[in-house]
Protein backbone atom coordinates (compact mmCIF):
# COMPACT_ATOMS: atom_id res chain seq x y z
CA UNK A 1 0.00 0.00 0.00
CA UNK A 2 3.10 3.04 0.75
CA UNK A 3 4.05 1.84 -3.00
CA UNK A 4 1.09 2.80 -4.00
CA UNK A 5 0.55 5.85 -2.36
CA UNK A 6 3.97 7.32 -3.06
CA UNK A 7 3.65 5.99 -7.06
CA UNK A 8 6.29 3.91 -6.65
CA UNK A 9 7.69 1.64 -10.00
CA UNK A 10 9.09 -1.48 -10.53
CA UNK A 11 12.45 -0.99 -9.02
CA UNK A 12 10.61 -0.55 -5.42
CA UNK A 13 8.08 -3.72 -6.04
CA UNK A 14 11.00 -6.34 -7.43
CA UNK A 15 13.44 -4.75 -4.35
CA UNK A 16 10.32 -5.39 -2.12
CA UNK A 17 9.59 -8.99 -3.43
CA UNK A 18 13.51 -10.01 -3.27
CA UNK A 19 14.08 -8.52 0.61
CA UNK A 20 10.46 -10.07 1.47
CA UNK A 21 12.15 -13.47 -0.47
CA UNK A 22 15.23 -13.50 1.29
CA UNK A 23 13.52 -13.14 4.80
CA UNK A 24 11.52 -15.86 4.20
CA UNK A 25 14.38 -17.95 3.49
CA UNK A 26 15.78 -17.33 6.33
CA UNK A 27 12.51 -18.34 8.27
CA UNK A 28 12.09 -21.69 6.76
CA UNK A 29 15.61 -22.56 6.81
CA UNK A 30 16.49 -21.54 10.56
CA UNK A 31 17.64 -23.94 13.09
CA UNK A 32 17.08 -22.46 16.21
CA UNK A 33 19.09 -24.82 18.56
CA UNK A 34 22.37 -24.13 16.03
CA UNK A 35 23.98 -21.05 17.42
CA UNK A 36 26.17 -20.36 14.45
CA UNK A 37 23.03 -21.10 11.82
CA UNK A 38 21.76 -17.94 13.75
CA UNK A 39 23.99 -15.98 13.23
CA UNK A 40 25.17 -17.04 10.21
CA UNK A 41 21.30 -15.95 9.01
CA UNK A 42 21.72 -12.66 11.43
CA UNK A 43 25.05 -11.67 9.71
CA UNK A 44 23.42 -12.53 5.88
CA UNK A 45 20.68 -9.55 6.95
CA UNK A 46 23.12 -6.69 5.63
CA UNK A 47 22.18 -8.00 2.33
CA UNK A 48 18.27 -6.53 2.92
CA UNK A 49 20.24 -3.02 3.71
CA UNK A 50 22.14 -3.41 0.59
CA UNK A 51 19.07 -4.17 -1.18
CA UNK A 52 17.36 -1.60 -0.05
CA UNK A 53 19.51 0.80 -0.68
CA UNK A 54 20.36 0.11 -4.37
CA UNK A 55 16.73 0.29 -5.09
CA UNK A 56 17.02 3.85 -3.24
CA UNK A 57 19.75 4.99 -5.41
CA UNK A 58 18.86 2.97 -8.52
CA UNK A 59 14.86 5.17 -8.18
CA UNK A 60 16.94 8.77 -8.19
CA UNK A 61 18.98 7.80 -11.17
């Protein structure tokens, strides 16, 4: 719904669908009683920030 309300384009749905992806990766392929498989997914969440933000800088050019 904010895509729509701020006329977003493509660039913000396709970053949208690949972060919302990604996390649910990480869901279904946690295993909660392996410490480093947590963090392993915790460290891998810079990747949404980089997504993110080359959908930022990829709408303003």
């Amino acid at each position: 719904m904010a895509g729509l309300a701020t006329d977003q384009t493509v660039a913000y749905y396709a970053a949208v669908g690949v972060v919302g992806a990604h996390l649910v990766q990480q869901i279904y392929s946690l295993n909660i009683d392996n410490p480093t498989d947590c963090a392993k997914k915790f460290f891998s969440n810079h990747q949404v920030g980089l997504i993110c933000f080359w959908e930022s800088f990829w709408e303003r050019f």
